[in-house]
N, C-alpha and C. Protein backbone atom coordinates (compact mmCIF):
# COMPACT_ATOMS: atom_id res chain seq x y z
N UNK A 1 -40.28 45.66 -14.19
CA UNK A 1 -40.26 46.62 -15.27
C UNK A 1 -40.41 48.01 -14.67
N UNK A 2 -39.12 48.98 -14.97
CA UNK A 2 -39.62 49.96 -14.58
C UNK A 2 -40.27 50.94 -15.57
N UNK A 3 -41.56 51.90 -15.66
CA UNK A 3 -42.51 52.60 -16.03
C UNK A 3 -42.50 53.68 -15.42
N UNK A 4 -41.69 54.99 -15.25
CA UNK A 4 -42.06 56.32 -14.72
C UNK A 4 -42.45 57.53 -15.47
N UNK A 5 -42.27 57.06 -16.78
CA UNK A 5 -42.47 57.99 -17.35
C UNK A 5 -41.25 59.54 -17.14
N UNK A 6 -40.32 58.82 -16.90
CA UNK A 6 -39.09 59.60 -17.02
C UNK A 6 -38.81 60.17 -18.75
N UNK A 7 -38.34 61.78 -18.41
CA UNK A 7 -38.10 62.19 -19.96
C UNK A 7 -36.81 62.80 -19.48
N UNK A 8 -36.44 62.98 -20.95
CA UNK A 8 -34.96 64.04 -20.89
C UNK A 8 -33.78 63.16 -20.90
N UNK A 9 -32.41 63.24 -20.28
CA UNK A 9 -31.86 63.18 -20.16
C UNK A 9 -31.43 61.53 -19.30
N UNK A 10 -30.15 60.98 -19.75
CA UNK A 10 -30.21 59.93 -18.68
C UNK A 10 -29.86 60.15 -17.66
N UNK A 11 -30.07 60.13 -16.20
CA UNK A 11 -29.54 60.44 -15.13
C UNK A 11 -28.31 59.28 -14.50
N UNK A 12 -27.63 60.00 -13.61
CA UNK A 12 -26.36 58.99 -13.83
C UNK A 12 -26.58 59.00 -11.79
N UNK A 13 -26.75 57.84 -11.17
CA UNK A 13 -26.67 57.23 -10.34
C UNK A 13 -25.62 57.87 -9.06
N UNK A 14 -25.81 57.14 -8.30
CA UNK A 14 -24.14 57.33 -7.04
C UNK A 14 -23.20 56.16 -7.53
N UNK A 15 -21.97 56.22 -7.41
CA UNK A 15 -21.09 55.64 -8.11
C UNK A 15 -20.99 53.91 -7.46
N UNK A 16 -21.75 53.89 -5.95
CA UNK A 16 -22.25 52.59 -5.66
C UNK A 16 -23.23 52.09 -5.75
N UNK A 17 -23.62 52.47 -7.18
CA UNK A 17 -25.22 52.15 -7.58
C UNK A 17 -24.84 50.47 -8.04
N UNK A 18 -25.52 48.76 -7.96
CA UNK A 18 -25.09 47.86 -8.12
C UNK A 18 -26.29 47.65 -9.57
N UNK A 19 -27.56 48.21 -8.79
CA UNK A 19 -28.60 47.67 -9.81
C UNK A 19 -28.94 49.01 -10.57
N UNK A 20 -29.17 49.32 -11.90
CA UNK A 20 -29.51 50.38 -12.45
C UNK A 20 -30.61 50.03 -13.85
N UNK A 21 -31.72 50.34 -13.39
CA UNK A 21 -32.89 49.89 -14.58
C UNK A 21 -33.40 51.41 -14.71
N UNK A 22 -33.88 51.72 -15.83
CA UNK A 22 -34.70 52.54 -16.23
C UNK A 22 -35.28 52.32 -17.22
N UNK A 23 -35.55 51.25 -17.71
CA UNK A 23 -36.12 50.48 -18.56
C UNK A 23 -37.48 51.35 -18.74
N UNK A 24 -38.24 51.26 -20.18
CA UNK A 24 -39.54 51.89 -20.37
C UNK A 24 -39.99 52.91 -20.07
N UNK A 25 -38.87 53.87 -20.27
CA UNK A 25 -39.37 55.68 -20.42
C UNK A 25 -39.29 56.11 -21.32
N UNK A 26 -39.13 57.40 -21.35
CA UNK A 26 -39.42 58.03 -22.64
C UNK A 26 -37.70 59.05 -22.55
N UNK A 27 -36.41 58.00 -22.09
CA UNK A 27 -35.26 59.17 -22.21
C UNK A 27 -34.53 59.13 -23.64
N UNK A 28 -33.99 60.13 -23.95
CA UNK A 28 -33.09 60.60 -24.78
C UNK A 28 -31.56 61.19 -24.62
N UNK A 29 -31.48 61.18 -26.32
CA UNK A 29 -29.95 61.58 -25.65
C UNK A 29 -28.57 60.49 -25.62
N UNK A 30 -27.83 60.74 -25.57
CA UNK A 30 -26.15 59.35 -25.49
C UNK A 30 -26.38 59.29 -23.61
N UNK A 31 -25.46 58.00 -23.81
CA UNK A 31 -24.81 57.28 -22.60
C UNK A 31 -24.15 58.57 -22.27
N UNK A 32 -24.19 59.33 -21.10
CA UNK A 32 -22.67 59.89 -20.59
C UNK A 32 -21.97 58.89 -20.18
N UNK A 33 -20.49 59.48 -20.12
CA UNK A 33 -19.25 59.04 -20.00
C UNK A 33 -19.39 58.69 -18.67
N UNK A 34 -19.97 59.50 -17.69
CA UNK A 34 -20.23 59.16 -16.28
C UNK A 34 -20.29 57.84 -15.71
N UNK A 35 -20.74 56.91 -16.75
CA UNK A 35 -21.62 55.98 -16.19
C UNK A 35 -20.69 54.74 -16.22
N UNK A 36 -19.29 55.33 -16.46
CA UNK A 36 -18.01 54.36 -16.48
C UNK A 36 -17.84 54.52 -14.94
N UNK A 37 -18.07 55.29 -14.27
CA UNK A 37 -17.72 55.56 -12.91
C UNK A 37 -18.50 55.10 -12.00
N UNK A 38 -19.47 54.08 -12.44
CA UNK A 38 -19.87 53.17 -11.84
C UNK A 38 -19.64 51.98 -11.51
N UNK A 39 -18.34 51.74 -10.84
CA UNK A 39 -17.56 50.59 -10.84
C UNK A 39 -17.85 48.99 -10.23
N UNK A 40 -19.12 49.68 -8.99
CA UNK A 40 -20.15 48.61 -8.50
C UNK A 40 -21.01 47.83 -9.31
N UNK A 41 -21.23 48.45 -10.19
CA UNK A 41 -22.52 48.22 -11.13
C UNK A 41 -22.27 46.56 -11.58
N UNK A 42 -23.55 46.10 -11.47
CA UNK A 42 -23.58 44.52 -11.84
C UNK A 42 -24.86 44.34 -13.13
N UNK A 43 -25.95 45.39 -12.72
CA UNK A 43 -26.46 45.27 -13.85
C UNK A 43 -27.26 46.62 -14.70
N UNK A 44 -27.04 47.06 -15.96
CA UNK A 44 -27.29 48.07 -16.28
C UNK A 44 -28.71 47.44 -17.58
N UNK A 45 -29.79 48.35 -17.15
CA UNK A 45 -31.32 48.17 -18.13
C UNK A 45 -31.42 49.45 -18.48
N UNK A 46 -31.29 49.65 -19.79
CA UNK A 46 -31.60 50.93 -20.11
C UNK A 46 -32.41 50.64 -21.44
N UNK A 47 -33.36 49.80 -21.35
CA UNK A 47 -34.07 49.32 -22.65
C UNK A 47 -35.23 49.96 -22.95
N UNK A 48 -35.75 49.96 -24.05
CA UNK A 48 -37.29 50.15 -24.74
C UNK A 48 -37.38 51.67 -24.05
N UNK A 49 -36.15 52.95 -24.33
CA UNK A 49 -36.23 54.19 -24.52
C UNK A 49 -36.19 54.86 -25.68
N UNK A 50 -35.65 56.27 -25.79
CA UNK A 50 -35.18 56.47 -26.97
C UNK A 50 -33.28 57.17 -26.95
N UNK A 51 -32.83 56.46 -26.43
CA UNK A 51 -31.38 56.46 -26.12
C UNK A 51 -30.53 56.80 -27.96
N UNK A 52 -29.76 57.46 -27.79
CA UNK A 52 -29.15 57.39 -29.19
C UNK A 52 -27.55 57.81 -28.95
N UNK A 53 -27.24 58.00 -30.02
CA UNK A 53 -25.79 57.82 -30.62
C UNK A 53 -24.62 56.63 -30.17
N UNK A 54 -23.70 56.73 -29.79
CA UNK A 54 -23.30 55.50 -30.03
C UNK A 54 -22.55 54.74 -28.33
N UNK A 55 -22.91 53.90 -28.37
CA UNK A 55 -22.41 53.17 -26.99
C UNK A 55 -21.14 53.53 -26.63
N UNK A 56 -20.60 54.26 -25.21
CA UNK A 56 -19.32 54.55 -25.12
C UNK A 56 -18.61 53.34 -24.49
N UNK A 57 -17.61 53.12 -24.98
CA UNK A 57 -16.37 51.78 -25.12
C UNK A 57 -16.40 51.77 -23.61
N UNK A 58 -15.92 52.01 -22.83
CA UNK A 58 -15.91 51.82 -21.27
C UNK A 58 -16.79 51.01 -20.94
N UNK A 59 -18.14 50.86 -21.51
CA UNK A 59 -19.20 49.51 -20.49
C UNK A 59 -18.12 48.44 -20.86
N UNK A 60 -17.54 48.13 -22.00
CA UNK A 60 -16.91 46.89 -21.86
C UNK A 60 -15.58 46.71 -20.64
N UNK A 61 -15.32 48.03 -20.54
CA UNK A 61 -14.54 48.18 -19.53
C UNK A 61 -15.05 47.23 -18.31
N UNK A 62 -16.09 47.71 -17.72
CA UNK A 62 -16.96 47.46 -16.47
C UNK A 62 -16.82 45.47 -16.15
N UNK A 63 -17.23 45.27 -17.67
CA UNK A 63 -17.43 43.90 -17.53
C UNK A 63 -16.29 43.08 -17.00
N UNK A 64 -14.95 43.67 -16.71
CA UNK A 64 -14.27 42.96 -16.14
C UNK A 64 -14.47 42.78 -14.27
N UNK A 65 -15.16 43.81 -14.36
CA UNK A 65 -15.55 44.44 -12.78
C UNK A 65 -16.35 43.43 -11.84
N UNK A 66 -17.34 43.60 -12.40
CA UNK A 66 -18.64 43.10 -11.89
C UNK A 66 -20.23 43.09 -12.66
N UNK A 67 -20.08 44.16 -14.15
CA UNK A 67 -21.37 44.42 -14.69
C UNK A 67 -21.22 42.77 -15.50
N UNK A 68 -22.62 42.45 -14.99
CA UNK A 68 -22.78 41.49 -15.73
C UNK A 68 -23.89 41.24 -16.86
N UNK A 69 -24.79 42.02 -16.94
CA UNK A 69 -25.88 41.83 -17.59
C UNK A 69 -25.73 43.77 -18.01
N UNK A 70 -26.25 43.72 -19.30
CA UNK A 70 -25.81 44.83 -19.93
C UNK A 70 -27.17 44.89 -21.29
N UNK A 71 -28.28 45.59 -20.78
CA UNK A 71 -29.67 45.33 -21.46
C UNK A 71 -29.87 46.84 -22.12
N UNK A 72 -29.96 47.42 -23.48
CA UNK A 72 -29.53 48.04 -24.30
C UNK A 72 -30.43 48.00 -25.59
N UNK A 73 -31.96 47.26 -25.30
CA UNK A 73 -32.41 47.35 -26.27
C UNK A 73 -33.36 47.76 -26.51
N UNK A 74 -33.78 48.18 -27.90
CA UNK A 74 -35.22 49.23 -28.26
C UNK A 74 -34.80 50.42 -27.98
N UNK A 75 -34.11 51.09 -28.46
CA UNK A 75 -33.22 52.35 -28.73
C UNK A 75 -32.35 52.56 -29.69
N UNK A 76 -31.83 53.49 -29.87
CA UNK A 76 -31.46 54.32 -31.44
C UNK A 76 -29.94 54.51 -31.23
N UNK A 77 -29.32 53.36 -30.81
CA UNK A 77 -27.90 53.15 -30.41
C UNK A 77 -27.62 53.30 -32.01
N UNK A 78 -25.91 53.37 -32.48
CA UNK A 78 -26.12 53.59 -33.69
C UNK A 78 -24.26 53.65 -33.42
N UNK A 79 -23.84 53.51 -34.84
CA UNK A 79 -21.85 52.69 -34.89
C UNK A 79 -21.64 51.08 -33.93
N UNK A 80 -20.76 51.12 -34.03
CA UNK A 80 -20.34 49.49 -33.50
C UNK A 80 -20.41 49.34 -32.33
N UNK A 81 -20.41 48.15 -31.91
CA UNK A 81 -20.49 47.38 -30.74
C UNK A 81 -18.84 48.50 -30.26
N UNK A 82 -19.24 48.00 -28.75
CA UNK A 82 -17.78 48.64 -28.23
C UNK A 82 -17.23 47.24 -28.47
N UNK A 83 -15.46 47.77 -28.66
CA UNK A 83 -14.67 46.53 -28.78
C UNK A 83 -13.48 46.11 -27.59
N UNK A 84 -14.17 46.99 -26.30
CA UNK A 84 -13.55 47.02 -25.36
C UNK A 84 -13.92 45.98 -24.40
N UNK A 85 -13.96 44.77 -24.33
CA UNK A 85 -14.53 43.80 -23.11
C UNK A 85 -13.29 42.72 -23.09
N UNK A 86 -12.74 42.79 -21.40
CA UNK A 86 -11.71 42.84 -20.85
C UNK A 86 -11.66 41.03 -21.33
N UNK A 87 -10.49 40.43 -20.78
CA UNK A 87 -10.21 39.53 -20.76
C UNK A 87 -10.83 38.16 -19.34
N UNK A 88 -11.38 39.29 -18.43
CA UNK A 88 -11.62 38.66 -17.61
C UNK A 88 -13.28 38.99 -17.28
N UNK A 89 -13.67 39.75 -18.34
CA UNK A 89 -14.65 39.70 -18.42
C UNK A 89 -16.22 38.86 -17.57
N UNK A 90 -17.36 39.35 -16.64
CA UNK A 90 -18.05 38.51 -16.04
C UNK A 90 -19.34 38.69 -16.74
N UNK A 91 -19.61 39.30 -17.93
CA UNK A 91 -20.65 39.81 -18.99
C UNK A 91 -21.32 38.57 -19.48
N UNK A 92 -22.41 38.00 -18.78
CA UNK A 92 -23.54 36.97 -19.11
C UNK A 92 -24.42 37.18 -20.23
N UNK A 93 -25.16 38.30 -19.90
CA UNK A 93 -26.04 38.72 -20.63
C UNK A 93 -25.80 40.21 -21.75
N UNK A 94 -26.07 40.18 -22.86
CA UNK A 94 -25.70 41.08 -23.54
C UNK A 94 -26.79 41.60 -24.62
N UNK A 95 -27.72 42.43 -24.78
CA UNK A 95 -29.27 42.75 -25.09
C UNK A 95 -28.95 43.85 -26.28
N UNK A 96 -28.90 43.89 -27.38
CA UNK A 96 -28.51 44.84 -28.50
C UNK A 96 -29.61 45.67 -29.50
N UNK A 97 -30.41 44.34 -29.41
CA UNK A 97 -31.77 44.06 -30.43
C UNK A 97 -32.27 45.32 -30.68
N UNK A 98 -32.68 45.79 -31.73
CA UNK A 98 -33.34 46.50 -31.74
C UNK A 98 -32.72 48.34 -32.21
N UNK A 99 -31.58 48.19 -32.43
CA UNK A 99 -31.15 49.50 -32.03
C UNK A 99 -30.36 49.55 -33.90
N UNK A 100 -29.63 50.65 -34.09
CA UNK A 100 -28.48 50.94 -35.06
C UNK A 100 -27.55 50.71 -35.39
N UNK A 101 -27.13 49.55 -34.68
CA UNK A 101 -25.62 49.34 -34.54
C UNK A 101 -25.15 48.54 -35.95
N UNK A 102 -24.05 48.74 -36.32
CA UNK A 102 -23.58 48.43 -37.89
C UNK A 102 -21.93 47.65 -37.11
N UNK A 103 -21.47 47.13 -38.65
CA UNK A 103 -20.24 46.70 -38.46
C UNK A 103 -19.86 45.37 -38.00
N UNK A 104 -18.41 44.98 -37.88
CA UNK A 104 -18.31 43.42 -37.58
C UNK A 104 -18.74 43.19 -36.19
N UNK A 105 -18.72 41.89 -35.34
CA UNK A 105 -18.87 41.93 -34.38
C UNK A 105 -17.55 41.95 -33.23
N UNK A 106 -17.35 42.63 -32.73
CA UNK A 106 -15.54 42.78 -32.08
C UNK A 106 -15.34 41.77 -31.57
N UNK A 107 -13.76 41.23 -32.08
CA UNK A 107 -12.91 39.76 -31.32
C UNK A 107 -13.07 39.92 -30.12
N UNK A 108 -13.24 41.04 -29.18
CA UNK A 108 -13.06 40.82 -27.56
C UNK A 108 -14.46 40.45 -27.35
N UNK A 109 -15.37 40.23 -27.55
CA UNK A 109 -16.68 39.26 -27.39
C UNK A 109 -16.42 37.89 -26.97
N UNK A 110 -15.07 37.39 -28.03
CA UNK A 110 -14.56 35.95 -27.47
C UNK A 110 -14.29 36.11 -25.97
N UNK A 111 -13.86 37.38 -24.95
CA UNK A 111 -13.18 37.29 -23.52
C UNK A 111 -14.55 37.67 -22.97
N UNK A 112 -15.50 36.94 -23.17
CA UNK A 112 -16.55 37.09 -22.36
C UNK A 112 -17.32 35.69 -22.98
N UNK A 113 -16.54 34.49 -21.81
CA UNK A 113 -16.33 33.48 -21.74
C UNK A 113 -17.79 33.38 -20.96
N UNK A 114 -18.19 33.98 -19.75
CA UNK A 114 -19.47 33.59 -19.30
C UNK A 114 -20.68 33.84 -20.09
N UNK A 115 -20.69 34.59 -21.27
CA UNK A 115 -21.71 34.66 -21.79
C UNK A 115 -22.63 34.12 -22.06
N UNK A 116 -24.22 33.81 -21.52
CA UNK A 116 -24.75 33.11 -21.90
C UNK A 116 -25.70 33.60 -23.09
N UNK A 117 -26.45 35.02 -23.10
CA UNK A 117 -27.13 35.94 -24.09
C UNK A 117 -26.74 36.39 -24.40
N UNK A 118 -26.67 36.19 -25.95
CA UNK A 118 -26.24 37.50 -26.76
C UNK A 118 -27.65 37.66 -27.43
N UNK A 119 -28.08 38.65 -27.92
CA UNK A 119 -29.31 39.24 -28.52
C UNK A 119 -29.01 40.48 -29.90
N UNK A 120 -28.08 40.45 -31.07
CA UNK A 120 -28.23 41.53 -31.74
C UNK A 120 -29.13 41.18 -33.09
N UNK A 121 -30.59 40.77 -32.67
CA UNK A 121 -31.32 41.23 -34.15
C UNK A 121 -31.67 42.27 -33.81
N UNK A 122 -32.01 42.67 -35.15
CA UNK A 122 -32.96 43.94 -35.70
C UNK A 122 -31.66 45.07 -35.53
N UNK A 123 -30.77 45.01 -35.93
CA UNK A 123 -29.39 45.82 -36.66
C UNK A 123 -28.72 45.46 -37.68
N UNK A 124 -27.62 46.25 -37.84
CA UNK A 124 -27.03 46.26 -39.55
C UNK A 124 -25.88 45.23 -39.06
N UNK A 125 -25.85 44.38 -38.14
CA UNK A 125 -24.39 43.62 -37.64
C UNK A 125 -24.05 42.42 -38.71
């Protein structure tokens, strides 16, 4: 668990970042777009912050890559699931709980065949 007591802003990594947790601070603010340019990335924790507006479509991008675990919860995420997750998708784990998110759940969920977690209580889904 990471605990730093990080505020502000999310900070966005080197683009061969594989592991990326910041789990249990106090950040704010949207996903930048940046964080599509993390093409290494296997697992992204950005849980139990105060993260808001709405998930940008590109993480589903990733999941064809290598991100496999994609942890997203206890934050003020808010509009739909992205409906972008590839066909070849390697997205195991998928952590929602907790956040704003409204709307159906997107057909490309079916191309993420390895999935073993999905997690969206405590939203409008």
């Amino acid at each position: 668990m990471a605990l730093n007591f990080l505020q502000r802003q999310l900070p966005i990594p080197p683009p061969s970042t594989f592991f990326f947790s910041v789990s249990n601070n106090q950040l704010t603010g949207g996903i930048p777009s940046k964080i599509c340019n993390l093409s290494s990335l296997v697992v992204l924790d950005l849980s139990n912050n105060s993260l808001s507006g709405e998930i940008p479509s590109c993480i589903g991008n990733l999941t064809s890559h290598k991100l496999s675990v994609v942890d997203l919860h206890m934050n003020k995420f808010l509009g739909a699931i992205p409906s972008t997750f590839a066909k070849d998708s390697v997205l195991r784990n998928l952590d929602l709980n907790g956040n704003k998110l409204e709307g159906p759940l997107p057909r490309t969920l079916l191309n993420c065949r390895k999935l073993e977690f999905l997690d969206l209580g405590n939203n409008d889904v």
